[in-house]
Protein backbone atom coordinates (compact mmCIF):
# COMPACT_ATOMS: atom_id res chain seq x y z
CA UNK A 1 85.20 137.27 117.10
CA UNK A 2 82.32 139.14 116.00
CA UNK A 3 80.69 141.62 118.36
CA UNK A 4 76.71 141.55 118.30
CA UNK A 5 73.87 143.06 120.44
CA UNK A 6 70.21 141.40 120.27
CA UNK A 7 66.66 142.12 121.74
CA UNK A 8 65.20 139.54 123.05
CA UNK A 9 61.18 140.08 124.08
CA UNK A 10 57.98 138.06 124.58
CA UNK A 11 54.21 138.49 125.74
CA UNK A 12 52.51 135.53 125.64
CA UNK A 13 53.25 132.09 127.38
CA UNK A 14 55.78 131.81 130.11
CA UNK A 15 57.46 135.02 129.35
CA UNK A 16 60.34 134.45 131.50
CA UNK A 17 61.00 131.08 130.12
CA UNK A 18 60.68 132.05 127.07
CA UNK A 19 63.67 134.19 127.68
CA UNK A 20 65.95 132.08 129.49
CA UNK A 21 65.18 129.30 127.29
CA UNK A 22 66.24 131.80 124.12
CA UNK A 23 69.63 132.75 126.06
CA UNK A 24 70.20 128.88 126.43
CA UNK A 25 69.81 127.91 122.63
CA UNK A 26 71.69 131.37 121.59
CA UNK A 27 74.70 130.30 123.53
CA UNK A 28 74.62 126.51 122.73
CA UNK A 29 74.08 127.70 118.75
CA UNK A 30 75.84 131.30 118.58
CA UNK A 31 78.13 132.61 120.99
CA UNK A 32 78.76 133.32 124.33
CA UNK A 33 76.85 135.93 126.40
CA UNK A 34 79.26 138.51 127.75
CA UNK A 35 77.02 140.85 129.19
CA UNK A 36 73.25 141.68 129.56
CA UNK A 37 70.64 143.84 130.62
CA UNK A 38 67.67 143.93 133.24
CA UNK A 39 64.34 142.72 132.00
CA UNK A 40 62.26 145.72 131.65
CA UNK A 41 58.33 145.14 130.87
CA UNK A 42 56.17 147.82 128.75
CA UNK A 43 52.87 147.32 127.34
CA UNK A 44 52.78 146.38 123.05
CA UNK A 45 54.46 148.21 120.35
CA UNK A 46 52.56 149.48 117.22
CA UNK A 47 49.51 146.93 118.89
CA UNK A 48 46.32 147.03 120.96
CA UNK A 49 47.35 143.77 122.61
CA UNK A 50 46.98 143.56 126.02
CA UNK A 51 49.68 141.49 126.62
CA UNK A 52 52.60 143.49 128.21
CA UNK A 53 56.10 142.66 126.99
CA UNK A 54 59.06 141.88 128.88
CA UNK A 55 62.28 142.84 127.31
CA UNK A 56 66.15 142.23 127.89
CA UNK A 57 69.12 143.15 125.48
CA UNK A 58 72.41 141.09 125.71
CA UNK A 59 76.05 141.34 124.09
CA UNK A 60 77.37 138.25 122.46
CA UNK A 61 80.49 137.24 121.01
CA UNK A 62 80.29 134.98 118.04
CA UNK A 63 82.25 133.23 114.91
CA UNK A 64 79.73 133.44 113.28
CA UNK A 65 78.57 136.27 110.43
CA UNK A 66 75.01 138.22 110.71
CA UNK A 67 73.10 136.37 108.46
CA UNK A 68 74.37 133.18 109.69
CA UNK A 69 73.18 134.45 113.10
CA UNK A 70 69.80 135.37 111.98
CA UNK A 71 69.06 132.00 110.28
CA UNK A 72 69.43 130.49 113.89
CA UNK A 73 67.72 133.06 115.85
CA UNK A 74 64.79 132.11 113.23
CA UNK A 75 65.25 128.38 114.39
CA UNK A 76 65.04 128.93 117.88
CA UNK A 77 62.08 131.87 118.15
CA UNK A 78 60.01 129.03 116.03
CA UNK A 79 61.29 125.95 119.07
CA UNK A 80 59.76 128.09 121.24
CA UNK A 81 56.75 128.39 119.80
CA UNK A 82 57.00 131.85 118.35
CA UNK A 83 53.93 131.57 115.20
CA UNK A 84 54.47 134.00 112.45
CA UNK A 85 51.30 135.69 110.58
CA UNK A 86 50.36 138.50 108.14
CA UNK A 87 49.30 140.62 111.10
CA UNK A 88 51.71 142.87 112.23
CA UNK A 89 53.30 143.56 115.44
CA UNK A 90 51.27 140.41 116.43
CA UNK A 91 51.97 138.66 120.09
CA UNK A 92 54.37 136.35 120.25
CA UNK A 93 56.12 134.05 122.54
CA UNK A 94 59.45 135.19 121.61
CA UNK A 95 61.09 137.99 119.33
CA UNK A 96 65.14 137.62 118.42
CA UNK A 97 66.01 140.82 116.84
CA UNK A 98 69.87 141.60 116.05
CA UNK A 99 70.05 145.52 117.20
CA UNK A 100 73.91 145.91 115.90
CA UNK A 101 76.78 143.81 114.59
CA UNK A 102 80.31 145.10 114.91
CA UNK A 103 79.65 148.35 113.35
CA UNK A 104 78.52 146.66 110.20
CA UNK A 105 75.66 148.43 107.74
CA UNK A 106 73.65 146.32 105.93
CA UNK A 107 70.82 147.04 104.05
CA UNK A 108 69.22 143.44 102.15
CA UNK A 109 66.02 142.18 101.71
CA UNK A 110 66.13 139.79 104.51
CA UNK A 111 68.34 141.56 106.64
CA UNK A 112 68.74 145.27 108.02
CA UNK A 113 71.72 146.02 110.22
CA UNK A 114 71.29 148.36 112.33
CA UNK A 115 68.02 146.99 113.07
CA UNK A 116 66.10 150.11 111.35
CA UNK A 117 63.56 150.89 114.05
CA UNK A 118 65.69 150.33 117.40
CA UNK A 119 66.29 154.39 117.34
CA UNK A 120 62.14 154.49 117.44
CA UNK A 121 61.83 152.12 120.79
CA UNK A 122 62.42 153.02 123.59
CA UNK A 123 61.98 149.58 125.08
CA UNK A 124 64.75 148.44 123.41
CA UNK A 125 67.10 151.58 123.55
CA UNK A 126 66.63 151.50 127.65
CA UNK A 127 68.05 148.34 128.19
CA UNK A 128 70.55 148.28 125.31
CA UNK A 129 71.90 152.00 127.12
CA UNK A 130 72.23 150.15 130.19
CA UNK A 131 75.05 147.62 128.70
CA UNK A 132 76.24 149.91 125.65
CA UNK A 133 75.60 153.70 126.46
CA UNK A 134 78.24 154.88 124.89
CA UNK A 135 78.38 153.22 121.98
CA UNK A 136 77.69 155.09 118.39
CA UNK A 137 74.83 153.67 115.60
CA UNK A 138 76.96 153.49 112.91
CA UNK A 139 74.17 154.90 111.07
CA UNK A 140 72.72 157.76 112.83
CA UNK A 141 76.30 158.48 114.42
CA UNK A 142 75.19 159.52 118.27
CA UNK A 143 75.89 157.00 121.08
CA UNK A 144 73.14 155.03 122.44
CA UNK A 145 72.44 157.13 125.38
CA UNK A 146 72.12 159.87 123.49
CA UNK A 147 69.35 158.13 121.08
CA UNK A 148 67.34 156.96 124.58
CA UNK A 149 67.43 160.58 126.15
CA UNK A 150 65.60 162.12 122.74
CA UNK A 151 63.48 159.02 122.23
CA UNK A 152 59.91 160.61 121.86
CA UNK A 153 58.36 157.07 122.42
CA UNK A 154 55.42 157.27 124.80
CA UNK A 155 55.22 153.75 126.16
CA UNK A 156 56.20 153.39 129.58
CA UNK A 157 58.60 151.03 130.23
CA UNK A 158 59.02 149.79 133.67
CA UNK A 159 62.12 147.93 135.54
CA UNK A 160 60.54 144.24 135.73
CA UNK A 161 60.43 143.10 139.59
CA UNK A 162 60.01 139.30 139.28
CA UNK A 163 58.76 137.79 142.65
CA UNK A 164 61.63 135.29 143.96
CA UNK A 165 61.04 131.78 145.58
CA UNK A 166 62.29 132.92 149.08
CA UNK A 167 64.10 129.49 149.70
CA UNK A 168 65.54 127.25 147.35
CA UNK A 169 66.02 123.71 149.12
CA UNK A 170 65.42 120.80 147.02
CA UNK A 171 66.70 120.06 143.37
CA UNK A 172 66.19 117.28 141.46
CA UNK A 173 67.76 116.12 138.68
CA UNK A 174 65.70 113.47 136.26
CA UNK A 175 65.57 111.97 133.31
CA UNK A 176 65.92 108.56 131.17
CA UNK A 177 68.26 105.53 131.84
CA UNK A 178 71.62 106.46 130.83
CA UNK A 179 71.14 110.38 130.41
CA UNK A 180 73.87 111.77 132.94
CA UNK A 181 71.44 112.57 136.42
CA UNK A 182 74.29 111.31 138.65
CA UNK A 183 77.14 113.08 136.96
CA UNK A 184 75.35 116.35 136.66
CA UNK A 185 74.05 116.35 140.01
CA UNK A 186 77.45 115.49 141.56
CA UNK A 187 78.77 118.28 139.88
CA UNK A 188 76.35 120.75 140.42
CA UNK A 189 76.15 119.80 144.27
CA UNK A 190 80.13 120.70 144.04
CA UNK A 191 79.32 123.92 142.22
CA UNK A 192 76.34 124.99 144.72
CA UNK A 193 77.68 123.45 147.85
CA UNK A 194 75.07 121.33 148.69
CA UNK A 195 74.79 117.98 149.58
CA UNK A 196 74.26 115.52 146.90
CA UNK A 197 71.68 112.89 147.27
CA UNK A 198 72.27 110.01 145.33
CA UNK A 199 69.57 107.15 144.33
CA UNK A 200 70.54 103.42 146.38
CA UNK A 201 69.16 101.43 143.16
CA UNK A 202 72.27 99.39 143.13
CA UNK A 203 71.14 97.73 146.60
CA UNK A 204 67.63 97.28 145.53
CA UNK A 205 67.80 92.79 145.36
CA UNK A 206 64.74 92.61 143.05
CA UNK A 207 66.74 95.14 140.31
CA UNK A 208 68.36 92.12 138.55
CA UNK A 209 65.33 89.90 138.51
CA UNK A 210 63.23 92.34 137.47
CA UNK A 211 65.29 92.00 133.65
CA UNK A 212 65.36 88.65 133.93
CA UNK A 213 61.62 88.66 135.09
CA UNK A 214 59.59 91.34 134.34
CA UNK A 215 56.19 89.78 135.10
CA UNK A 216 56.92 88.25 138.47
CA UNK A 217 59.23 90.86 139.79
CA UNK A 218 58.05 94.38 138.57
CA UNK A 219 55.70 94.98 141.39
CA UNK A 220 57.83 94.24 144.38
CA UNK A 221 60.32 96.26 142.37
CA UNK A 222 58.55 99.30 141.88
CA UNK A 223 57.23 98.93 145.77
CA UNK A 224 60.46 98.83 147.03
CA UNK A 225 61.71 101.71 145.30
CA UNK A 226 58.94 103.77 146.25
CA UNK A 227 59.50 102.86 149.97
CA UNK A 228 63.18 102.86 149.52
CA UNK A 229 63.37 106.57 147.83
CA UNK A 230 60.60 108.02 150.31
CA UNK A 231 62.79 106.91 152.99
CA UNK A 232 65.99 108.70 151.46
CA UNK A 233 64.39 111.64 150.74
CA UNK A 234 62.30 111.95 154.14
CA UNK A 235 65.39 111.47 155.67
CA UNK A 236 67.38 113.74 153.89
CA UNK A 237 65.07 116.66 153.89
CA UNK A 238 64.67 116.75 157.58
CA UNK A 239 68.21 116.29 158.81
CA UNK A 240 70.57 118.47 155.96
CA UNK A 241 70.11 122.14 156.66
CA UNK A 242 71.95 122.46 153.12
CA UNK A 243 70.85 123.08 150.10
CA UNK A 244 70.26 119.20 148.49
CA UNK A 245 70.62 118.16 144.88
CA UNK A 246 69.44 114.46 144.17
CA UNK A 247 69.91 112.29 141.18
CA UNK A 248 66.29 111.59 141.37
CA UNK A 249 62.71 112.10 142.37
CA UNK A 250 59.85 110.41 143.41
CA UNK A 251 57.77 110.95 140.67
CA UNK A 252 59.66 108.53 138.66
CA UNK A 253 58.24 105.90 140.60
CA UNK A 254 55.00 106.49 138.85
CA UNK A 255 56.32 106.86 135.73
CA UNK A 256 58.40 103.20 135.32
CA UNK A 257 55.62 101.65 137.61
CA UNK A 258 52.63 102.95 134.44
CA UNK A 259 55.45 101.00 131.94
CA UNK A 260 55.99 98.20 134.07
CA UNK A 261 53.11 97.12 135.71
CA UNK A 262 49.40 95.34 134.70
CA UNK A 263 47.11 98.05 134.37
CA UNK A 264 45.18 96.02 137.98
CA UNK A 265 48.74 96.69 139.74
CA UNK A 266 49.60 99.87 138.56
CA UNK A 267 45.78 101.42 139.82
CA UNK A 268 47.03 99.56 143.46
CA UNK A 269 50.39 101.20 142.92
CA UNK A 270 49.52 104.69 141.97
CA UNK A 271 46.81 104.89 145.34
CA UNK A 272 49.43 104.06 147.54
CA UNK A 273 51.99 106.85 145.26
CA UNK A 274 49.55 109.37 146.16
CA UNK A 275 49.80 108.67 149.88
CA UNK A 276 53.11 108.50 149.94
CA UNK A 277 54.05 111.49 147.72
CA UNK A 278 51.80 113.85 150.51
CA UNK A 279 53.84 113.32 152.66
CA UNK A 280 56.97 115.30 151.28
CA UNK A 281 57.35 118.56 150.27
CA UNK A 282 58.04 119.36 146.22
CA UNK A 283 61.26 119.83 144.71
CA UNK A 284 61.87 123.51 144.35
CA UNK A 285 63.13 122.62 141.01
CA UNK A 286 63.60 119.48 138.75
CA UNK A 287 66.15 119.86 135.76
CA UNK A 288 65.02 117.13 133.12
CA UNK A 289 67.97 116.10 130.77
CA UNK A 290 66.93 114.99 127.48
CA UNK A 291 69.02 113.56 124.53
CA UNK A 292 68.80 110.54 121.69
CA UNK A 293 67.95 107.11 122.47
CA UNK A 294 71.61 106.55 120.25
CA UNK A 295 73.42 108.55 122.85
CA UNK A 296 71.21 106.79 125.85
CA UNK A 297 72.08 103.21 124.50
CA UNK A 298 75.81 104.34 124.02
CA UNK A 299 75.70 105.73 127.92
CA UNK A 300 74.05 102.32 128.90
CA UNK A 301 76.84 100.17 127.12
CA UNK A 302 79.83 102.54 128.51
CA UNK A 303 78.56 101.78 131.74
CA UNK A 304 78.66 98.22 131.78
CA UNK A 305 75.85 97.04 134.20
CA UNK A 306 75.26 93.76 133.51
CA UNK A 307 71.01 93.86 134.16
CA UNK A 308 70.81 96.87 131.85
CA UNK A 309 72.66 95.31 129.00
CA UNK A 310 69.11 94.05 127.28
CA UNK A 311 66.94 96.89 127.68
CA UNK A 312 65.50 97.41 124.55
CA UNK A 313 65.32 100.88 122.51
CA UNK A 314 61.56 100.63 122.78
CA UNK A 315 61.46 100.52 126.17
CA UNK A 316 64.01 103.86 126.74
CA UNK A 317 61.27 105.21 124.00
CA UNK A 318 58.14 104.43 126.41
CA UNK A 319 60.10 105.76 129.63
CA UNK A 320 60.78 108.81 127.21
CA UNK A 321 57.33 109.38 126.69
CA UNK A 322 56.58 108.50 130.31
CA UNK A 323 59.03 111.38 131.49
CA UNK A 324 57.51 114.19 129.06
CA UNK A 325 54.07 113.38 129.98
CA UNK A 326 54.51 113.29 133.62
CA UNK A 327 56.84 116.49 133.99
CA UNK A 328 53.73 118.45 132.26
CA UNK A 329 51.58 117.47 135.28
CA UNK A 330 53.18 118.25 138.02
CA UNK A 331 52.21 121.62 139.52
CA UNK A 332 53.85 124.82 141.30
CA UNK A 333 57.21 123.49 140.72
CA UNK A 334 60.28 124.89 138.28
CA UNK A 335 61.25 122.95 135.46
CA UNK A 336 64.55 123.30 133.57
CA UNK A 337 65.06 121.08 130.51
CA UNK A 338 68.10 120.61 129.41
CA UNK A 339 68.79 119.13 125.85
CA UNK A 340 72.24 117.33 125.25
CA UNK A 341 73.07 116.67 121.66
CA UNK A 342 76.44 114.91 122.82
CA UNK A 343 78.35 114.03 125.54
CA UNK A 344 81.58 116.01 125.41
CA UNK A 345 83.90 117.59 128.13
CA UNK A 346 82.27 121.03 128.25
CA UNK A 347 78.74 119.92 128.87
CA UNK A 348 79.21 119.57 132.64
CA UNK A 349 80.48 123.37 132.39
CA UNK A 350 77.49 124.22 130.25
CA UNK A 351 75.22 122.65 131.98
CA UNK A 352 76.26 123.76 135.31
CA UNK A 353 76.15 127.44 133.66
CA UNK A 354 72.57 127.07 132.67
CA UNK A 355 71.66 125.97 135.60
CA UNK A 356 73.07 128.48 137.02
CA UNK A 357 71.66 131.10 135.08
CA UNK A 358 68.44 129.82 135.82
CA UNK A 359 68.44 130.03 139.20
CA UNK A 360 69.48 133.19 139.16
CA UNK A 361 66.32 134.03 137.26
CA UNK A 362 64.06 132.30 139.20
CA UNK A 363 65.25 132.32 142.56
CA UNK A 364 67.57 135.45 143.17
CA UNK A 365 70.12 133.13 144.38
């Protein structure tokens, strides 16, 4: 396995996203992270930006060689919005730099091993000394904390002290028909120790008629599961003094009722939504599992449920769309998305560890 260290920094956007989100795609893509740094925050390098950075350096262990690694850290700085121009030392939403690689030199066009300004930075050589003090630049020959206690970079950089949700109560796991919510959220209830709140669809009377029916039954359908989840939740919220992890949340009840219903029922519906949704308190987080409408259909068919055996792609493609749109409106509440390419026997384990990760982030749990 090859041994690599990388900087990873942002100052624009959700800068602590930004950063989780890179650690998720660099250990779905490239390797495992074995150890990392504190996120320190200093103001712009070599810019008159006001737009303070926040930086972290992390050790990874990868099959994969350094330019292979490079290509993909170019992929994911450009998912997460990262726009590249002429100007230089422009802000960004994310920057993936490789700092060291085994103790490999190389010296390309499109690639410089040791990265040839880390010894410069001193926001990069703080937190890499913090994981790796003592290891040599196969260049310069001295050991990393000997580089960060002769730096003569002026820029202040600063330990970053992230405010913390004091309580983490209420998680919710969402998305489409078929995407995984009740496996993940049993599993990550086991993980956390919480108690897992499952959806009662199954005992909902107007589910079958509503496929064999749409027009007559969607609105007592989407009524009763309003009513039905309120209940659950209301219920659940004020009696478990645990931590609680659901399969679902209310807000999908506005999103299949906006598919489902005439645009005269769905204005009657979403009134009495807003009522009802005042009266409980917001998840402290929502995870939002995403994958392929191929993988979705294949989930469907494994399952075998008789009144979902006709749903139609376009209609997982709607409730999609429904899903994405809603998500970005909802306020003051922290959103995870997870993307599953397949279904295999490590994703609850990968899942649960990104999760995981992300709490820890967020909520100093």
């Amino acid at each position: 396995m090859n041994v690599a260290f990388l900087c990873l920094g942002g100052n624009i956007g959700n800068r602590i996203e930004n950063i989780s989100a890179s650690k998720r795609e660099i250990e779905r893509l490239i390797g495992a992270i074995e150890s990392e740094s504190s996120i320190y925050e200093t103001q712009a390098w070599g810019s008159d930006s006001q737009n303070n950075y926040l930086n972290q350096v992390i050790k990874i262990t990868t099959k994969l060689n350094a330019k292979t690694v490079l290509k993909t850290l170019l992929k994911i700085e450009k998912k997460l919005g990262r726009k590249r121009s002429a100007i230089k030392n422009n802000d960004r939403t994310i920057d993936l730099d490789i700092l060291l690689f085994n103790n490999e030199i190389i010296n390309e066009p499109t690639i410089e091993i040791p990265h040839p300004r880390m010894h410069k930075r001193k926001f990069v050589l703080k937190p890499l000394s913090e994981i790796a003090s003592s290891i040599k630049h196969p260049v310069l020959k001295k050991t990393i904390s000997d580089l960060y206690k002769n730096n003569k970079d002026k820029l202040e950089v600063k330990l970053y002290k992230q405010e913390k949700v004091k309580t983490l109560k209420y998680i919710c796991i969402e998305g489409n028909i078929g995407s995984g919510k009740t496996t993940l959220a049993k599993a990550l209830a086991s993980k956390l120790n919480a108690t897992f709140l499952p959806e009662e669809f199954e005992n909902n009377p107007f589910l079958p008629l509503f496929y064999e029916n749409q027009e007559l039954f969607a609105f007592p359908l989407e009524y009763s599961f309003l009513i039905d989840r309120f209940r659950q939740i209301e219920q659940t919220l004020k009696n478990e003094k645990k931590l609680i992890v659901s399969d679902y949340s209310l807000y999908k009840c506005l999103w299949f009722a906006e598919i489902n219903l005439s645009k005269s029922d769905f204005q009657l519906f979403k009134k009495q939504f807003k009522i009802i949704l005042d009266q409980l308190p917001k998840p402290d987080l929502i995870i939002h599992l995403t994958t392929t409408t191929k993988n979705l259909k294949q989930n469907i068919i494994k399952r075998n449920r008789k009144y979902e055996k006709n749903i139609a792609e376009e209609y997982l493609i709607a409730l999609n769309n429904q899903y994405h749109k809603g998500l970005k409106k909802i306020k003051n509440v922290k959103k995870l998305n997870l993307v599953i390419t397949n279904y295999n026997d490590k994703l609850e384990s990968s899942s649960i560890l990104a999760t995981n990760n992300f709490i820890k982030e967020n909520f100093g749990k």
